[in-house]
Protein backbone atom coordinates (compact mmCIF):
# COMPACT_ATOMS: atom_id res chain seq x y z
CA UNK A 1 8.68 -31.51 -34.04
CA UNK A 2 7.07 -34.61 -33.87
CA UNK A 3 8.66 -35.36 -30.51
CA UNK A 4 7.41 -31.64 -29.13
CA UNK A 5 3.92 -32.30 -30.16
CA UNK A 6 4.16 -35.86 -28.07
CA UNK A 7 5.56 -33.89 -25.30
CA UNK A 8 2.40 -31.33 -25.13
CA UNK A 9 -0.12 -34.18 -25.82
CA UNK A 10 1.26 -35.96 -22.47
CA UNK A 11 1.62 -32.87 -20.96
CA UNK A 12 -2.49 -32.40 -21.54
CA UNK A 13 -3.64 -36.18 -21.31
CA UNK A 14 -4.35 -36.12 -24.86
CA UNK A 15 -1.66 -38.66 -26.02
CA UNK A 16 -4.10 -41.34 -26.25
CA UNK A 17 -6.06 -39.67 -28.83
CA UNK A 18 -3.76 -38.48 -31.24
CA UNK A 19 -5.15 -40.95 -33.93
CA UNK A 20 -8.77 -39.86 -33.40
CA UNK A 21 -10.61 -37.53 -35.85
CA UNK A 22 -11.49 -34.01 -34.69
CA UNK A 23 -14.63 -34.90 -35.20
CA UNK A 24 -14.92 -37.41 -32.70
CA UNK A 25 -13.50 -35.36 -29.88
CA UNK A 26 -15.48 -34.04 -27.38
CA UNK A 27 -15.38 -30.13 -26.54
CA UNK A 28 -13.04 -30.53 -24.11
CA UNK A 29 -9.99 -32.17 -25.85
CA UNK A 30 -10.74 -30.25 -28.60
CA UNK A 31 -9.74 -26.91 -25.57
CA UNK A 32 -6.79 -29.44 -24.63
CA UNK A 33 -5.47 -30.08 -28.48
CA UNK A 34 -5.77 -26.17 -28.99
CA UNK A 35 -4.15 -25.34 -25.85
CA UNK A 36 -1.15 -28.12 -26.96
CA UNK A 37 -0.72 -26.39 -30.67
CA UNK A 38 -0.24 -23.13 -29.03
CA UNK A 39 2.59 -24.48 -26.56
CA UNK A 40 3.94 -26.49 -29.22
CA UNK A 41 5.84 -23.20 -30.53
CA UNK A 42 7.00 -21.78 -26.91
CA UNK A 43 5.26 -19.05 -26.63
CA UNK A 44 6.58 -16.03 -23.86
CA UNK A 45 3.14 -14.91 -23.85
CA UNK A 46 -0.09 -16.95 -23.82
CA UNK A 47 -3.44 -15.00 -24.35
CA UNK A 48 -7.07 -16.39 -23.86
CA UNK A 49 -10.13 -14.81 -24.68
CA UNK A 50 -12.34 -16.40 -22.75
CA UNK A 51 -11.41 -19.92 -23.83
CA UNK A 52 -13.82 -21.91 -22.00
CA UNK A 53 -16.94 -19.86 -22.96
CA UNK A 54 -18.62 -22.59 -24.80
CA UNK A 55 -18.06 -25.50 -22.38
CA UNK A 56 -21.06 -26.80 -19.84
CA UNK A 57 -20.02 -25.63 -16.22
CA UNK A 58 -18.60 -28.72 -15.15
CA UNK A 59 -16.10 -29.10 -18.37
CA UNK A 60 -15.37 -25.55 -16.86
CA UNK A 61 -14.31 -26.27 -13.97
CA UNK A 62 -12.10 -29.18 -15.13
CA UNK A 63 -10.32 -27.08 -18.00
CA UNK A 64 -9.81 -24.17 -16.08
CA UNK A 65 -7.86 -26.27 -13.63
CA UNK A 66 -6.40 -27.91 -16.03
CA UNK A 67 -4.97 -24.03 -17.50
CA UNK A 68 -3.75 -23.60 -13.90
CA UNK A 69 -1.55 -26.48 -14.12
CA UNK A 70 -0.17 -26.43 -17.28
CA UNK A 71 0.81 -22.68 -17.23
CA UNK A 72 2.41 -23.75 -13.28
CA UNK A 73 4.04 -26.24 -14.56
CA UNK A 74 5.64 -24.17 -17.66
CA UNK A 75 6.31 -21.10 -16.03
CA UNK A 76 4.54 -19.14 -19.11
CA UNK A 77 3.12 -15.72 -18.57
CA UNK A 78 -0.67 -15.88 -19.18
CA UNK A 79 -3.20 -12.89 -19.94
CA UNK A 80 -6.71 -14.46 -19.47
CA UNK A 81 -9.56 -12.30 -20.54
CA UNK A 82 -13.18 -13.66 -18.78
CA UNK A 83 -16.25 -12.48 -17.40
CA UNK A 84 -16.61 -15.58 -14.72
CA UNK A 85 -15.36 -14.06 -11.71
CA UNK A 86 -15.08 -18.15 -10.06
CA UNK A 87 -12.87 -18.34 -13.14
CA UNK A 88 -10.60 -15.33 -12.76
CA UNK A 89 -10.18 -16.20 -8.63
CA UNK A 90 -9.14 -19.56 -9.82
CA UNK A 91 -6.62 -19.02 -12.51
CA UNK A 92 -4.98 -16.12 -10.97
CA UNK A 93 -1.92 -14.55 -9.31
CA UNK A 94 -2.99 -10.75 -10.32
CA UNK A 95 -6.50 -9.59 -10.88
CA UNK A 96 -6.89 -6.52 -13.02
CA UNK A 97 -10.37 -5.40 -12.91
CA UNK A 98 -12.11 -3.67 -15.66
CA UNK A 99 -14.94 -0.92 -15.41
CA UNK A 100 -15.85 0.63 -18.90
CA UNK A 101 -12.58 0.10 -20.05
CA UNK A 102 -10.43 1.86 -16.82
CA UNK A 103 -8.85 0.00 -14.46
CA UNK A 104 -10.88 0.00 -11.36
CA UNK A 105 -8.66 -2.62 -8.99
CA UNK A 106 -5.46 -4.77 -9.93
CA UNK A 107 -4.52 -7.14 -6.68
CA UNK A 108 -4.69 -10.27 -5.98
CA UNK A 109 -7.23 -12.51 -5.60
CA UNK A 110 -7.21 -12.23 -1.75
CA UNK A 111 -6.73 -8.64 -1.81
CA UNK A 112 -9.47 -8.23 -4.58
CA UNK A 113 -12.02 -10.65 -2.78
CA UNK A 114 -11.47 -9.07 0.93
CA UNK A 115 -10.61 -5.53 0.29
CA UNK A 116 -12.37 -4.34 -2.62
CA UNK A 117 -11.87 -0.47 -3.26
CA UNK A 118 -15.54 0.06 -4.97
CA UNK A 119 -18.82 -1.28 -4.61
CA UNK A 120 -18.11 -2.14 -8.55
CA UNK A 121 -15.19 -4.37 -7.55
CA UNK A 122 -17.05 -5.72 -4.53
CA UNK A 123 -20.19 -6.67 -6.21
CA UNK A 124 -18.50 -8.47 -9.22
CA UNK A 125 -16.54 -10.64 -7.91
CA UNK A 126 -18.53 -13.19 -5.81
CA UNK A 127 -21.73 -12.82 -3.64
CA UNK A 128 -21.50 -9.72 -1.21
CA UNK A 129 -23.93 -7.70 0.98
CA UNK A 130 -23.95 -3.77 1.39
CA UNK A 131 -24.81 -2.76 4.78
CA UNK A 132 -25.46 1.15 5.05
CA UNK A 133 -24.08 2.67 8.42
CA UNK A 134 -22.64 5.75 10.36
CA UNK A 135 -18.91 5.81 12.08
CA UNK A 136 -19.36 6.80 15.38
CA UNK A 137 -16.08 6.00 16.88
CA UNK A 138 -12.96 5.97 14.35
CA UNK A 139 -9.53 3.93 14.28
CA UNK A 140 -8.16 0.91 13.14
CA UNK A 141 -11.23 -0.85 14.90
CA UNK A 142 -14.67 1.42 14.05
CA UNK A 143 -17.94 1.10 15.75
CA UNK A 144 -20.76 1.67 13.06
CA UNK A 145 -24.12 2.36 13.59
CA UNK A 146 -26.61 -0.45 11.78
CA UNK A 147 -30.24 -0.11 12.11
CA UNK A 148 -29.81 1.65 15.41
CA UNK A 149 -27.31 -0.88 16.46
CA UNK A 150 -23.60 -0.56 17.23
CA UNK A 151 -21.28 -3.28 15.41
CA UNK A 152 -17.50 -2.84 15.82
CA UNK A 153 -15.29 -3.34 12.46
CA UNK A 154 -11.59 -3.97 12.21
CA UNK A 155 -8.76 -3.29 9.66
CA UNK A 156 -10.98 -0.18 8.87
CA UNK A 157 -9.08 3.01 9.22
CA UNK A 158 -8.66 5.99 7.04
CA UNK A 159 -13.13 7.05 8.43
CA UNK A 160 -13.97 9.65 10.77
CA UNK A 161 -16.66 9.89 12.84
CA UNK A 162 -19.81 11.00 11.71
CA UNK A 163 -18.49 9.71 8.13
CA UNK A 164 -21.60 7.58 6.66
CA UNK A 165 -20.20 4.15 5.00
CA UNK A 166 -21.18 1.06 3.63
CA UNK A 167 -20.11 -2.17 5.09
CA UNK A 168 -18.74 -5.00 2.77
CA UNK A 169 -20.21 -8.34 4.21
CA UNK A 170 -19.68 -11.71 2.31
CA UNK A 171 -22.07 -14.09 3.01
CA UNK A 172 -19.59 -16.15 4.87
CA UNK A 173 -18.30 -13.51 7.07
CA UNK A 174 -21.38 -13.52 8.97
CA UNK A 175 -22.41 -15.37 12.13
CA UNK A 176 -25.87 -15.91 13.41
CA UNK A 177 -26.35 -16.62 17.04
CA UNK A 178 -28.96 -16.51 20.08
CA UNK A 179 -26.65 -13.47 21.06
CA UNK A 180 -24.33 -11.06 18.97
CA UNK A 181 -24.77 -6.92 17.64
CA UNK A 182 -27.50 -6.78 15.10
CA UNK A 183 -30.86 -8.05 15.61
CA UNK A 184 -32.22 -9.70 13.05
CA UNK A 185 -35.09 -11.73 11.49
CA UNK A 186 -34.44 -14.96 9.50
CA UNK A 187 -36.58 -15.50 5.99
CA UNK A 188 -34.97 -18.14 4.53
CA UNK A 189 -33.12 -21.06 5.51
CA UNK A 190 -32.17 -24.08 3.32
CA UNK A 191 -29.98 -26.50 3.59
CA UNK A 192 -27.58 -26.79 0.21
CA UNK A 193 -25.25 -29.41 1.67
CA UNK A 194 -21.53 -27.86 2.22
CA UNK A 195 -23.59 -24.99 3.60
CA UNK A 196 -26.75 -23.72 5.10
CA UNK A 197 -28.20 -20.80 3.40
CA UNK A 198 -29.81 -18.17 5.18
CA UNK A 199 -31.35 -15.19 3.93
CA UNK A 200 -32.24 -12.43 7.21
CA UNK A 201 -33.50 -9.07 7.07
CA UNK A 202 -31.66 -6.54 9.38
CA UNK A 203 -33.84 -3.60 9.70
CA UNK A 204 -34.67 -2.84 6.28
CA UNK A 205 -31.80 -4.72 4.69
CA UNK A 206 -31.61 -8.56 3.21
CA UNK A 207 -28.65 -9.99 3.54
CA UNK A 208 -28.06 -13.14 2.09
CA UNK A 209 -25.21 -15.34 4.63
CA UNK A 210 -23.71 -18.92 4.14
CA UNK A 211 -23.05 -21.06 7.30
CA UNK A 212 -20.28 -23.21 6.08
CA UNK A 213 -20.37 -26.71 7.63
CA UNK A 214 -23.48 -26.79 10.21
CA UNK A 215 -23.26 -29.94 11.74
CA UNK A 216 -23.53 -29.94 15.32
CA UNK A 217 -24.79 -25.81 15.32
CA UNK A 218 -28.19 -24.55 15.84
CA UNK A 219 -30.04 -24.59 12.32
CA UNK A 220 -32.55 -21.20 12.26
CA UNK A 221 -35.95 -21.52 10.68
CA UNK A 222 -37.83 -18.96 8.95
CA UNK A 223 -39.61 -16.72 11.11
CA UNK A 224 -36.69 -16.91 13.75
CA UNK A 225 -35.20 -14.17 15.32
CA UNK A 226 -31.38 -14.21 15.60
CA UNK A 227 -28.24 -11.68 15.59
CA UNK A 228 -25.82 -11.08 13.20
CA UNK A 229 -22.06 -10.50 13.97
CA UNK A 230 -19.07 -10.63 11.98
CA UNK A 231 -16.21 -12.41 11.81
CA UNK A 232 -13.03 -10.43 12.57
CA UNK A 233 -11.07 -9.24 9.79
CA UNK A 234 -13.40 -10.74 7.51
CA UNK A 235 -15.16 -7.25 6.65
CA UNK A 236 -14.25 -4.15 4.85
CA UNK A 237 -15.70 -0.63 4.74
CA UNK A 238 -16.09 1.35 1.96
């Protein structure tokens, strides 16, 4: 046994602390020694109720990873019960989806992130925007009526004309430009390093977009006037 719990301390960089006190361990070890106990008896099953709750976001981040690994590494089935949907995408092969206790989506991360099945589903896992339209023409591409502007839409059959829908725009799967399909009017722009931020207001509607890596593009200020387009097979309908 003693050789086991050696094993499992390696196996969670915690071998050089097996002669400290509990006390004396910070919050994460003490995730990492709880995490070794319970693989210490080869479990088939691992559950966690939201086992990181209580750590500060970066100790998050590093334990969660850390989870990914070890149960990788093991092969062990793993139920994880959380509310962080960063979390869930991270730790993940299947996604199941809660909703007042039915089952509103199971997929994968992908599938859950860029084809969400409810404006429940889309809204809880990461940032989205809703924009309200009408199909004019239908097929596996649709055009859909914005604001008085036409914006075509692929992957997005199963809607018939005339149908009103919603479309499902993450704030990276927009593009502003000098040219594109919706006008639109920028109201905030700041600059948060990976990304610049942009919030725009297309007709009526704010929509919040993230311009991944702007170095070398045209930065819009606020008070500009832009369009919006899409990036293809980046948005869903609903």
């Amino acid at each position: 046994m003693i050789a086991e719990a050696e094993k499992f301390m390696q196996l969670m960089h915690i071998d050089e602390y097996a002669e400290r006190k509990p006390e004396r361990l910070s919050g994460g070890q003490q995730q990492r020694v709880a995490l070794a106990r319970a693989l210490c008896i080869e479990p088939a099953v691992l559950l966690f109720d939201e086992p990181l709750s209580n750590l500060d976001a970066k100790l998050r981040v590093s334990m969660r990873t850390e989870i990914r690994r070890i149960q990788q590494a093991l092969g062990i089935t793993a139920a994880y019960v959380t509310h962080d949907q960063a979390e869930a995408m991270a730790i993940s092969d299947q996604i199941i989806i809660m909703n007042k206790g039915v089952i509103a989506q199971m997929g994968t991360p992908e599938e859950i992130y860029h084809h969400p099945n409810s404006e429940f589903v889309a809204d809880f896992i990461g940032e989205v925007n809703f924009l309200t339209g009408e199909v004019v023409k239908a097929g596996d591409t649709c055009t859909v009526r914005i604001a008085g502007h036409e914006v075509e839409v692929s992957n997005a059959s199963g809607f018939t004309a005339g149908q009103e829908c919603k479309v499902v725009l993450r704030p990276e799967a927009g593009i502003l430009a000098d040219e594109g399909a919706l006008p639109c009017k920028v109201v905030l722009s700041c600059f948060m390093g990976a990304y610049q931020n942009y919030h725009v207001m297309v007709g009526d509607t704010l929509v919040k977009l993230a311009d991944y890596c702007p170095v070398g593009r045209k930065v819009y200020q606020v008070g500009d006037t832009a369009y919006l387009s899409f990036r293809e097979g980046c948005v869903s309908m609903l």
